[in-house]
N, C-alpha and C. Protein backbone atom coordinates (compact mmCIF):
# COMPACT_ATOMS: atom_id res chain seq x y z
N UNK A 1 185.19 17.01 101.94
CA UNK A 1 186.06 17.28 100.80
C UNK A 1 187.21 16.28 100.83
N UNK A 2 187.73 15.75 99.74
CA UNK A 2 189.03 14.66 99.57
C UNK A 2 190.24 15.32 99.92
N UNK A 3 190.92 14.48 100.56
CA UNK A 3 192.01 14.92 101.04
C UNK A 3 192.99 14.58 99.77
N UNK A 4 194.19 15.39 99.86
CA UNK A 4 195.22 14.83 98.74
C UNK A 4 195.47 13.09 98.63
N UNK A 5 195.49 12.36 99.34
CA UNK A 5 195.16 10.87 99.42
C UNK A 5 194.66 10.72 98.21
N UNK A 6 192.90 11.05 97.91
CA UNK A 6 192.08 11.14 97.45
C UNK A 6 192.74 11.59 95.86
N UNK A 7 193.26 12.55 96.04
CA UNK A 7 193.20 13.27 94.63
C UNK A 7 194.27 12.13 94.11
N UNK A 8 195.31 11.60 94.95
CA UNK A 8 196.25 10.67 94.35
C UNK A 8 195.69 10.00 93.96
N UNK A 9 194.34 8.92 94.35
CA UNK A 9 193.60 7.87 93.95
C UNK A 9 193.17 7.85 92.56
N UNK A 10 192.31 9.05 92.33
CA UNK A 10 191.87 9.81 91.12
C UNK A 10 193.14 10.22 89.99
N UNK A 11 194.22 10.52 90.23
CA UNK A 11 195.41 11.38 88.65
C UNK A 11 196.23 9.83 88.93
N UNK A 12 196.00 9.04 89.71
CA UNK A 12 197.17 7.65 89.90
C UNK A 12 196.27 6.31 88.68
N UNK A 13 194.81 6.62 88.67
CA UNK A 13 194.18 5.57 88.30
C UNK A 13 194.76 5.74 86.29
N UNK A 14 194.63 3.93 86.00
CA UNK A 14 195.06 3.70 84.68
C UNK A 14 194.56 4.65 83.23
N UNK A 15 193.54 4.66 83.73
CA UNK A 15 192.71 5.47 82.42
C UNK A 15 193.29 7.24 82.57
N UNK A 16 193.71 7.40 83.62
CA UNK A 16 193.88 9.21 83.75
C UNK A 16 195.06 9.28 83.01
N UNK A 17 194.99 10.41 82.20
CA UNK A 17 196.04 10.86 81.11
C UNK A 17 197.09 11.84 82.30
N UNK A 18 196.78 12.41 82.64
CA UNK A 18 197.93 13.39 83.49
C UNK A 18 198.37 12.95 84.79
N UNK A 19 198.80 13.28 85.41
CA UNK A 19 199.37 12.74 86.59
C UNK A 19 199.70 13.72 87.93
N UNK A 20 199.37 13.64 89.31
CA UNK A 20 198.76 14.78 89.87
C UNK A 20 200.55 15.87 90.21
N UNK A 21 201.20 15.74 89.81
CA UNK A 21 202.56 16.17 89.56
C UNK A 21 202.64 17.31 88.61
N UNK A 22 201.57 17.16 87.59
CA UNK A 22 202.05 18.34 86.77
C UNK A 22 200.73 19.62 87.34
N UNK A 23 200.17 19.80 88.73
CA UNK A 23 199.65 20.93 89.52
C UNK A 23 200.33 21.30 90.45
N UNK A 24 200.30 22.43 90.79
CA UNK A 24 200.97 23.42 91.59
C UNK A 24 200.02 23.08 93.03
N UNK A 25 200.69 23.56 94.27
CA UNK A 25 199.51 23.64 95.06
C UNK A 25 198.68 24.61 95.17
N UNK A 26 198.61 25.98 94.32
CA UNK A 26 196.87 26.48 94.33
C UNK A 26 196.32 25.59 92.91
N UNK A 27 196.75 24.96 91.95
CA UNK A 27 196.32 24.63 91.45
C UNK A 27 195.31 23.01 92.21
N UNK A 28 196.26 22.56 92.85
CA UNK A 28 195.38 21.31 93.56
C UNK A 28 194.49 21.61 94.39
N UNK A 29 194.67 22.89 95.52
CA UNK A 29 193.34 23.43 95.91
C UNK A 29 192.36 23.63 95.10
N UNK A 30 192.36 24.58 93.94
CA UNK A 30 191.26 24.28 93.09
C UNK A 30 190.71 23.32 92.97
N UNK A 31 191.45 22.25 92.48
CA UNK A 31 190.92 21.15 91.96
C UNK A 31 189.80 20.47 93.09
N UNK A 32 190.65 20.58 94.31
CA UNK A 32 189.73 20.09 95.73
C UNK A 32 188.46 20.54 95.51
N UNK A 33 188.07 21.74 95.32
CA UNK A 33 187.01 22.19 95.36
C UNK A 33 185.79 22.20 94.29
N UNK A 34 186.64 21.75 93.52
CA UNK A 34 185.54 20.61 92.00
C UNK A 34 184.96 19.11 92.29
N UNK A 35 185.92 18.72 93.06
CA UNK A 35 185.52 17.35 93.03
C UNK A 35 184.22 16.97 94.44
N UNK A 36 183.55 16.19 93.87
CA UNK A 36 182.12 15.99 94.25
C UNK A 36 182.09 14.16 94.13
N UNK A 37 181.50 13.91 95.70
CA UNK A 37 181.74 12.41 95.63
C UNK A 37 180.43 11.45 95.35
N UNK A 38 180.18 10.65 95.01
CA UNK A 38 178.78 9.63 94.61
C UNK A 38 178.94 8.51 94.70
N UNK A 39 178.00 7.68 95.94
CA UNK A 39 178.12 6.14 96.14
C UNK A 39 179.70 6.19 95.94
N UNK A 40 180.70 6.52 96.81
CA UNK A 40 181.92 6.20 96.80
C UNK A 40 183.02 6.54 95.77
N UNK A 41 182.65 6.94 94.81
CA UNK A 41 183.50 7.58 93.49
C UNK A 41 183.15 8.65 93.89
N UNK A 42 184.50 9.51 93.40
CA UNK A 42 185.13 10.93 93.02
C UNK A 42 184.95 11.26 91.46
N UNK A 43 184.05 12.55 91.66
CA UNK A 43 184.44 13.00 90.14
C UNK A 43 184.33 14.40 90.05
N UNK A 44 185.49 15.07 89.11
CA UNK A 44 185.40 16.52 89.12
C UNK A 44 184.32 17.56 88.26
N UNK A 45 183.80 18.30 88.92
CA UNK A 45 182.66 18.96 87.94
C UNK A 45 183.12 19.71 86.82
């Protein structure tokens, strides 16, 4: 599972509209538990 590192990589990149600042931390746990990794990319289900 991605560590917050990770989730920064993903809400930091140019194309992402939100920014990982506007989740709470049960909200970022959730999120941990969506995201699913492939050949090296992160993406949330």
């Amino acid at each position: 599972m991605p560590d917050r590192l990770n989730l920064q990589k993903i809400f930091s990149a140019p194309d992402v509209k939100h920014g990982l600042s506007l989740f709470n931390s049960d909200e970022i746990n959730a999120i941990k538990k969506l995201i699913i990794e492939q050949e090296g990319k992160y993406f949330i289900k």
